[in-house]
N, C-alpha and C. Protein backbone atom coordinates (compact mmCIF):
# COMPACT_ATOMS: atom_id res chain seq x y z
N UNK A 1 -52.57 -22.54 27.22
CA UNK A 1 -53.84 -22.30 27.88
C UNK A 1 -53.64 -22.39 29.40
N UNK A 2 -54.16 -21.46 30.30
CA UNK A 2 -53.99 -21.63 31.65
C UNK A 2 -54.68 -22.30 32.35
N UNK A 3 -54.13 -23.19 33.20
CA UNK A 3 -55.18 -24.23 34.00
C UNK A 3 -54.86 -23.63 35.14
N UNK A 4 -55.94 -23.90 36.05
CA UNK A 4 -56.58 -23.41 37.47
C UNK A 4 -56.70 -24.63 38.55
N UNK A 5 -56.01 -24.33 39.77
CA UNK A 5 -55.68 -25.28 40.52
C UNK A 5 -55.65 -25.38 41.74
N UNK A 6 -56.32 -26.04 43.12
CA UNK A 6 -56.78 -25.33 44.06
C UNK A 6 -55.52 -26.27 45.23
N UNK A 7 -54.46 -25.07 45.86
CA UNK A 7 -53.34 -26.04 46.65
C UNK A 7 -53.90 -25.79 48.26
N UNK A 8 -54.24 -27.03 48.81
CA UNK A 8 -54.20 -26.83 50.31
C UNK A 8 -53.02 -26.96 51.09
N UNK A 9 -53.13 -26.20 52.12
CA UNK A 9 -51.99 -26.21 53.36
C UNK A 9 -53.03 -26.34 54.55
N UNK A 10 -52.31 -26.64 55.92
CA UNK A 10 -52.06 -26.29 57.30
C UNK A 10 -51.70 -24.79 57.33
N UNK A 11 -52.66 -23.95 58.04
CA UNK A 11 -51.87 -22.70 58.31
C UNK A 11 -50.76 -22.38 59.04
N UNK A 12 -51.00 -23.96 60.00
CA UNK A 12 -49.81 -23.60 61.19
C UNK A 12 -48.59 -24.15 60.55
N UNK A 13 -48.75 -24.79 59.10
CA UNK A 13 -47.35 -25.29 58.07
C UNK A 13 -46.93 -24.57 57.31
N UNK A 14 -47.55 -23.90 56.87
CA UNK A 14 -47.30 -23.04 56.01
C UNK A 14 -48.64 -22.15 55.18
N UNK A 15 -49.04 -21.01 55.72
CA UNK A 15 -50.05 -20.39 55.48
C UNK A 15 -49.74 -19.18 54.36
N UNK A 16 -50.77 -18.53 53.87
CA UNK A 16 -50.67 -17.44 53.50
C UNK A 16 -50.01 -16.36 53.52
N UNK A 17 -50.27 -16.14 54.72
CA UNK A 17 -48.76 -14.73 55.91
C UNK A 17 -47.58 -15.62 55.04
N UNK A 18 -47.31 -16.79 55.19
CA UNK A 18 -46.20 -17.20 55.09
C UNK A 18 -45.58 -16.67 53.72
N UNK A 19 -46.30 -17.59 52.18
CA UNK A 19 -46.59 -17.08 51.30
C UNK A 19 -46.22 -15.23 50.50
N UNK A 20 -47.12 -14.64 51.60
CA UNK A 20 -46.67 -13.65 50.89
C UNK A 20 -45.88 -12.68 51.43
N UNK A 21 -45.31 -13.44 52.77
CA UNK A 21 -43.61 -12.72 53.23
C UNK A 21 -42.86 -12.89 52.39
N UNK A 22 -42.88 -14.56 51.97
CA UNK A 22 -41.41 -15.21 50.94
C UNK A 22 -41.75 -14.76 49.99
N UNK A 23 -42.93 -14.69 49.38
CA UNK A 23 -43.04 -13.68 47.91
C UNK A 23 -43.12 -14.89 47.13
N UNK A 24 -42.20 -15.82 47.03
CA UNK A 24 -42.48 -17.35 46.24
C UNK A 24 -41.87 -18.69 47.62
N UNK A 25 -42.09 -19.35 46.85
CA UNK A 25 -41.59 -20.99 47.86
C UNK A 25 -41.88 -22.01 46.54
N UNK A 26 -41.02 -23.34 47.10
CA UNK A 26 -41.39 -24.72 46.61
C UNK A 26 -42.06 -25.27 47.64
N UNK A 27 -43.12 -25.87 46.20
CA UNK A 27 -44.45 -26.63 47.23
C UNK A 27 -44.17 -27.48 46.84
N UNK A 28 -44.07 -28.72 48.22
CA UNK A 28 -43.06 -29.82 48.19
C UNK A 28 -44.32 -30.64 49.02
N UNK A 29 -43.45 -31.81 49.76
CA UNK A 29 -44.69 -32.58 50.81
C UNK A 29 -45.99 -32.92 50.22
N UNK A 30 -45.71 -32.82 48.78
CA UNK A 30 -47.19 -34.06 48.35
C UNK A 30 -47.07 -35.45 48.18
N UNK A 31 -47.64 -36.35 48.46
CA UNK A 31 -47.61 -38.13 48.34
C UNK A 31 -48.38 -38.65 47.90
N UNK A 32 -49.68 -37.66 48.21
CA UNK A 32 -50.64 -38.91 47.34
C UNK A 32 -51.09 -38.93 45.92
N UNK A 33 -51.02 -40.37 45.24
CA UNK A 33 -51.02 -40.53 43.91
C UNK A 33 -51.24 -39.71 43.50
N UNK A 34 -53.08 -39.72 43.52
CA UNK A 34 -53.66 -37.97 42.62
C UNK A 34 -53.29 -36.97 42.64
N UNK A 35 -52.84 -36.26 43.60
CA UNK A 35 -52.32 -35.20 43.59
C UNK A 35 -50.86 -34.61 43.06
N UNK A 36 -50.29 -35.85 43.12
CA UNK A 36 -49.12 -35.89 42.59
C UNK A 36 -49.15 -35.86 40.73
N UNK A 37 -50.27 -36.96 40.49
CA UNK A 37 -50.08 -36.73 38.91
C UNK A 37 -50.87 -34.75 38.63
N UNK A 38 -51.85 -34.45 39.82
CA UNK A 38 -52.51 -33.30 39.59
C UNK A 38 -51.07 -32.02 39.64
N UNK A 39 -49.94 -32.43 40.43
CA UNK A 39 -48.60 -31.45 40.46
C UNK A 39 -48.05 -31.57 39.01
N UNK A 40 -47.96 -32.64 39.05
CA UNK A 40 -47.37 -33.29 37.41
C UNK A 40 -47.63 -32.21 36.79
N UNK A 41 -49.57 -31.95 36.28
CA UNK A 41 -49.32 -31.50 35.10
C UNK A 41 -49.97 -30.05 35.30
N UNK A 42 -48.90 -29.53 35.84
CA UNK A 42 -49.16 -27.82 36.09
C UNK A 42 -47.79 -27.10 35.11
N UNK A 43 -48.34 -25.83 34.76
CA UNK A 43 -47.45 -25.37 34.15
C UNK A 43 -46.84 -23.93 34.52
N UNK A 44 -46.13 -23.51 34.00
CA UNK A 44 -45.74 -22.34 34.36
C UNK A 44 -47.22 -21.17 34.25
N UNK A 45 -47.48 -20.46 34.90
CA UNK A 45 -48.22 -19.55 34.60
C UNK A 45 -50.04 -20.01 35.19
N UNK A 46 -50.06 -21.10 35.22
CA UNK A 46 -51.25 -21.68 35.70
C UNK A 46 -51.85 -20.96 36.98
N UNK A 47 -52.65 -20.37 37.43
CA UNK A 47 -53.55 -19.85 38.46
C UNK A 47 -53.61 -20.62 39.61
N UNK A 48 -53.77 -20.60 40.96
CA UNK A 48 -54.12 -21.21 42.33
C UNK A 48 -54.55 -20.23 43.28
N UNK A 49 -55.45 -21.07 43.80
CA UNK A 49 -56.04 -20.91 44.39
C UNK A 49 -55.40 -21.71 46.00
N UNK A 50 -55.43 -20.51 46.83
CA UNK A 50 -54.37 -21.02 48.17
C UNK A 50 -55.82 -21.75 49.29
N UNK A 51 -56.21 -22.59 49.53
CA UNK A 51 -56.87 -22.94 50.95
C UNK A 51 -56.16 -23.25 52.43
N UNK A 52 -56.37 -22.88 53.08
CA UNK A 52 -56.26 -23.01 54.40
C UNK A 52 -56.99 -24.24 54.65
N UNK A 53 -56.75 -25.52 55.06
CA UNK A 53 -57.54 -26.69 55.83
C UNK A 53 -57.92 -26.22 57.46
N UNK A 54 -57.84 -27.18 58.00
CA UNK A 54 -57.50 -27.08 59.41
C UNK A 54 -58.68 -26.26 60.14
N UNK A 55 -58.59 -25.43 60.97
CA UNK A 55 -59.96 -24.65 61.76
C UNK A 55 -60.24 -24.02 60.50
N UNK A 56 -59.60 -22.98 59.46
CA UNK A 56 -60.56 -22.00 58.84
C UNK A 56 -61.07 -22.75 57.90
N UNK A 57 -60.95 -23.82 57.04
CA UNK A 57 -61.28 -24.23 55.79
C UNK A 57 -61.76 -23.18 54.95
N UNK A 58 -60.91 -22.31 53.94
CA UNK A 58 -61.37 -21.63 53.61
C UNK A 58 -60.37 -21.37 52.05
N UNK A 59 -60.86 -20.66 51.20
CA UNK A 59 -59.71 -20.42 50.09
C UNK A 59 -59.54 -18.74 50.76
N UNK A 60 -58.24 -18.28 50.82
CA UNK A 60 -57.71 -17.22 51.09
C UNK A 60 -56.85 -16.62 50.10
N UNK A 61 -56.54 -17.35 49.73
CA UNK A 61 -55.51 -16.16 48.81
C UNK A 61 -55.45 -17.00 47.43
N UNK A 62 -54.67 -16.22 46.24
CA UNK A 62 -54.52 -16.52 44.65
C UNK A 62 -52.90 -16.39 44.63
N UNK A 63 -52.77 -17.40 44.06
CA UNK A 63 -50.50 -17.52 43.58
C UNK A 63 -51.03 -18.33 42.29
N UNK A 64 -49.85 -17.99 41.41
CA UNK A 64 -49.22 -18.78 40.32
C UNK A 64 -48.46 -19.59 40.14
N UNK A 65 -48.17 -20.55 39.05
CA UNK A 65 -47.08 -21.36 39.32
C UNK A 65 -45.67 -21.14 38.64
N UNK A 66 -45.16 -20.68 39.28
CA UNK A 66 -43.30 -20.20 39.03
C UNK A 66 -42.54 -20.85 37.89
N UNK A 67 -42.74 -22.34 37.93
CA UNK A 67 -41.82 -22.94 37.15
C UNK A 67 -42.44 -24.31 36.69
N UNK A 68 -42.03 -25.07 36.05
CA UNK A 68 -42.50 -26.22 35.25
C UNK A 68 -42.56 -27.46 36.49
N UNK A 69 -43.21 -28.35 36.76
CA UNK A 69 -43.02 -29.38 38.38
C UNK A 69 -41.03 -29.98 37.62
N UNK A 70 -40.87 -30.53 38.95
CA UNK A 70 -39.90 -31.17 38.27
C UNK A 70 -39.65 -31.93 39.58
N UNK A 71 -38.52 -32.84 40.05
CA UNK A 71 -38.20 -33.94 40.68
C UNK A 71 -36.86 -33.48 41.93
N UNK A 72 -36.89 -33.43 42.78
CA UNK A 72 -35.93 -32.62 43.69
C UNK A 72 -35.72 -33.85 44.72
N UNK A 73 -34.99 -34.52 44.46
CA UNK A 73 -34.67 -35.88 44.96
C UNK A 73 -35.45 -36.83 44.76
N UNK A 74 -36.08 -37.29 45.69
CA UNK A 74 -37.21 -38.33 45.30
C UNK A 74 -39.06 -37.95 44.97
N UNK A 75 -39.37 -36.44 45.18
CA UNK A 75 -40.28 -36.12 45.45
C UNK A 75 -40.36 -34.85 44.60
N UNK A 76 -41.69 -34.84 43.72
CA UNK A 76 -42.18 -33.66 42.79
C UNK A 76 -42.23 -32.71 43.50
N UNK A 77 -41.89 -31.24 42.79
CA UNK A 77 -42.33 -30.27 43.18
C UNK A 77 -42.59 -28.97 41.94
N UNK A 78 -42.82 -27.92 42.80
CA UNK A 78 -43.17 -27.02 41.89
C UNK A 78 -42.82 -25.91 42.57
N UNK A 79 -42.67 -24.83 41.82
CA UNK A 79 -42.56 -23.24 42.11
C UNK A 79 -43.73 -22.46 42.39
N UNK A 80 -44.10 -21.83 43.29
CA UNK A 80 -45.58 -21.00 43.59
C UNK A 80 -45.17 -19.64 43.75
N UNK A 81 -45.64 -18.55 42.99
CA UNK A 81 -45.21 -17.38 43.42
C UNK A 81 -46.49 -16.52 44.14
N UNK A 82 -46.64 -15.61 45.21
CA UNK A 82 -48.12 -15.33 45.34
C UNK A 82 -48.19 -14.00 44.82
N UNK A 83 -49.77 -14.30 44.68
CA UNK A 83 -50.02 -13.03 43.99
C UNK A 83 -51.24 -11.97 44.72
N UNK A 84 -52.14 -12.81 45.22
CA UNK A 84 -52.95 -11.84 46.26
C UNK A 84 -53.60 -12.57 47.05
N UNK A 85 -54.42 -11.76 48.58
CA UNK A 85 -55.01 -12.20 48.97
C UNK A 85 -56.47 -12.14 48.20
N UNK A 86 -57.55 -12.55 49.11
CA UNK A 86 -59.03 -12.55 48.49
C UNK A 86 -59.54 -11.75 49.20
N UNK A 87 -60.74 -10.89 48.77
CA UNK A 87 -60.78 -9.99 49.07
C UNK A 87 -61.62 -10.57 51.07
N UNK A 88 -61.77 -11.45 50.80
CA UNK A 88 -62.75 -11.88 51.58
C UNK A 88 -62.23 -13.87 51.42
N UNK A 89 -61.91 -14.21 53.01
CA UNK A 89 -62.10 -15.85 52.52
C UNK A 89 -63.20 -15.99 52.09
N UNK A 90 -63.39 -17.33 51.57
CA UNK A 90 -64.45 -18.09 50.96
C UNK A 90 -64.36 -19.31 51.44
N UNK A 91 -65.38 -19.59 52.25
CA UNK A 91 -65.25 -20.95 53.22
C UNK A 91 -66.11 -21.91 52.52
N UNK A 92 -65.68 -23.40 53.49
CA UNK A 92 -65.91 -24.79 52.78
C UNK A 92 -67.63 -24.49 52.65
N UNK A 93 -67.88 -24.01 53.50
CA UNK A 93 -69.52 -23.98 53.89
C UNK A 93 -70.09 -23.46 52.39
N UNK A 94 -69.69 -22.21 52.34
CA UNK A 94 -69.86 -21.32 51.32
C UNK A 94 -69.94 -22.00 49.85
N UNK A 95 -68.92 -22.37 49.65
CA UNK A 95 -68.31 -23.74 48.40
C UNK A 95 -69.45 -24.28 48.33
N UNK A 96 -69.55 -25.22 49.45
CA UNK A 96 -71.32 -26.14 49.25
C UNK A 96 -72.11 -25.67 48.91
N UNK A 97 -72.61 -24.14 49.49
CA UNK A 97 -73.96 -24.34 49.31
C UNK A 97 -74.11 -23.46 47.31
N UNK A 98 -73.02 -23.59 46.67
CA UNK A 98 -72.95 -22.68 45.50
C UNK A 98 -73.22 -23.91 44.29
N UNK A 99 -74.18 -23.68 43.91
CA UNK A 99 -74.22 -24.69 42.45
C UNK A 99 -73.51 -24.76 41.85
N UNK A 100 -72.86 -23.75 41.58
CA UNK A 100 -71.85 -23.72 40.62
C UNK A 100 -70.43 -24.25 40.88
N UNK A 101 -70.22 -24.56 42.53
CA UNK A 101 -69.21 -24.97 42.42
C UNK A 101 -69.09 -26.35 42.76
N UNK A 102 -70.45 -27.18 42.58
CA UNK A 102 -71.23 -28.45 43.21
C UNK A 102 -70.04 -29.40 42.96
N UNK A 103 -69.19 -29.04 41.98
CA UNK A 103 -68.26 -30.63 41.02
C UNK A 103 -66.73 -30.50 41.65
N UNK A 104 -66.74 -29.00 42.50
CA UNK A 104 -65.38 -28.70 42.80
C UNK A 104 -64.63 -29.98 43.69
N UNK A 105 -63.58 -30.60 43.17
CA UNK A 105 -63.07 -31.91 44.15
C UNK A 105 -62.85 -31.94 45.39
N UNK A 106 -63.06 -30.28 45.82
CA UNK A 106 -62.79 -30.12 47.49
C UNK A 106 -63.91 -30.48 48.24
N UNK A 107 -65.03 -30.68 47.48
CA UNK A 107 -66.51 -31.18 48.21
C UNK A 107 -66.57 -32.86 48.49
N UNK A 108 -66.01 -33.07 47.31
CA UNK A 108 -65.96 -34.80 47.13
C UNK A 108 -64.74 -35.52 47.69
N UNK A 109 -63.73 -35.36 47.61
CA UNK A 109 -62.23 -35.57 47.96
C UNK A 109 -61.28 -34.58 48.97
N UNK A 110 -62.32 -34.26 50.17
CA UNK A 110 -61.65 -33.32 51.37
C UNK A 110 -60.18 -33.52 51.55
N UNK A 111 -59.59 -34.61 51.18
CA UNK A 111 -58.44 -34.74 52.01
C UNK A 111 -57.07 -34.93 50.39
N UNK A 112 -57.38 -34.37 49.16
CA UNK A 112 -56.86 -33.91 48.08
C UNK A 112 -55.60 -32.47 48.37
N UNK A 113 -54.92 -32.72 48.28
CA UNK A 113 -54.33 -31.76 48.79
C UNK A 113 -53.79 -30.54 47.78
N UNK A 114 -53.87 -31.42 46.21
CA UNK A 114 -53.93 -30.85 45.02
C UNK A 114 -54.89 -30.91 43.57
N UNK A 115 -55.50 -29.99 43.74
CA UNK A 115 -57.01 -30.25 42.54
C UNK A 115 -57.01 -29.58 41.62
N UNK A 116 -57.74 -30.04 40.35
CA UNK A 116 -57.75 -29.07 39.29
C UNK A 116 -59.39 -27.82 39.49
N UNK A 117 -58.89 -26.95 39.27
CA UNK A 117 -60.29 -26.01 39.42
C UNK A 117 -60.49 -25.75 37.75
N UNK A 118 -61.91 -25.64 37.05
CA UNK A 118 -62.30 -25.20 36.37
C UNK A 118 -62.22 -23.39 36.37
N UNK A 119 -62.38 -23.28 35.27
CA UNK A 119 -62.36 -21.90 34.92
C UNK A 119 -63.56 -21.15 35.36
N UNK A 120 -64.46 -21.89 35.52
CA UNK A 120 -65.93 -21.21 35.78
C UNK A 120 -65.89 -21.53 37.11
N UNK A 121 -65.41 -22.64 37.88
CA UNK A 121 -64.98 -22.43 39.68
C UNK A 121 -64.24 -21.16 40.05
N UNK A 122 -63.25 -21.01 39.22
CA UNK A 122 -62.20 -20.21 39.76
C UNK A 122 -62.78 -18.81 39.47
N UNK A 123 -64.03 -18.23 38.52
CA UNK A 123 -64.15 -17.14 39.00
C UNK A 123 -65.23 -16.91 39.38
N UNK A 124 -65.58 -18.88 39.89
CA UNK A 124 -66.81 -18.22 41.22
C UNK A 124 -66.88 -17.76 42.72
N UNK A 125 -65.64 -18.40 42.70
CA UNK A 125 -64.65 -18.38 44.06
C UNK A 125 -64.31 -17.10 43.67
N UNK A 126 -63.66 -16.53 42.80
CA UNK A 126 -63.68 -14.75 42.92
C UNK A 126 -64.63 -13.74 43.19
N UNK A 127 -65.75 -14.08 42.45
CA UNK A 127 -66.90 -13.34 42.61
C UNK A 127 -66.94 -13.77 44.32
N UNK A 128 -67.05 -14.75 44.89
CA UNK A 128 -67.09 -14.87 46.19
C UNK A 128 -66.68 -14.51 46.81
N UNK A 129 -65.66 -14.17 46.38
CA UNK A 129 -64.37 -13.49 47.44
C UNK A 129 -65.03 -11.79 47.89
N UNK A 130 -65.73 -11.60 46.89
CA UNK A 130 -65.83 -10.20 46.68
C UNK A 130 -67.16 -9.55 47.46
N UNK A 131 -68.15 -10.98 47.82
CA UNK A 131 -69.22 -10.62 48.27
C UNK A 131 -70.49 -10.68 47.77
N UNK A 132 -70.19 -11.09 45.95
CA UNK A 132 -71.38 -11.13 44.96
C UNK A 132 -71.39 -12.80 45.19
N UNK A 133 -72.74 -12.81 44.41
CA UNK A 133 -73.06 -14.40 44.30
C UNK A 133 -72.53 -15.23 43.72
N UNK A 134 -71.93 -16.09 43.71
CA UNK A 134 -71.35 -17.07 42.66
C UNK A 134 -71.66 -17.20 41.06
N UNK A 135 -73.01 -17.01 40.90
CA UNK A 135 -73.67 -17.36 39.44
C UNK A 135 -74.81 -16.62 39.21
């Protein structure tokens, strides 16, 4: 079953452009607990959702996950391959004011750097992307 998963960056660390020059990367540089057990349990094939923090706060683009997490010295990681932009960001603002996406952990836990998205987030954030209403 595919789980849906929302990864933040720094654009000026590694953004989108970046993303879909390399075509894939390891997403490395996570520490904190939650997010770490949230890397844990991703699987191959699982959906993401790319955000930008920083000035845009915004979700911009959709990647998958490449490979199973696994341990690369002392620190988890995982494989991300990308797969598109959105047609349109979808900003933090936006997120709020959508009922539907009221439970998303990026509202409650800003500084999460790895979250699980529901299935009914993830294609409200699409429909968003697109210009239609969330719900």
């Amino acid at each position: 079953m595919t789980q849906y998963w929302l990864l933040k960056t720094e654009p000026s660390t590694y953004s989108l452009d970046d993303l879909e020059r390399d075509r894939h990367t390891t997403w490395d540089g996570v520490r904190n607990a939650l997010a770490l057990i949230n890397l844990r349990a991703m699987h191959a094939g699982d959906g993401l959702l790319i955000y930008h923090s920083g000035k845009q706060k915004a979700v911009v683009g959709r990647a998958s996950v490449a490979s199973p997490p696994r341990t690369d010295g002392k620190v988890t990681v995982v494989d991300v391959r990308f797969e598109a932009r959105l047609g349109r960001p979808v900003t933090l603002a936006q997120i709020k004011q959508e009922p539907g996406l009221a439970g998303l952990p990026l509202i409650r836990n800003t500084r999460l750097s790895v979250m699980p998205v529901t299935e009914d987030e993830w294609e409200a954030v699409q429909r968003l992307a697109t210009g239609a209403p969330a719900a």
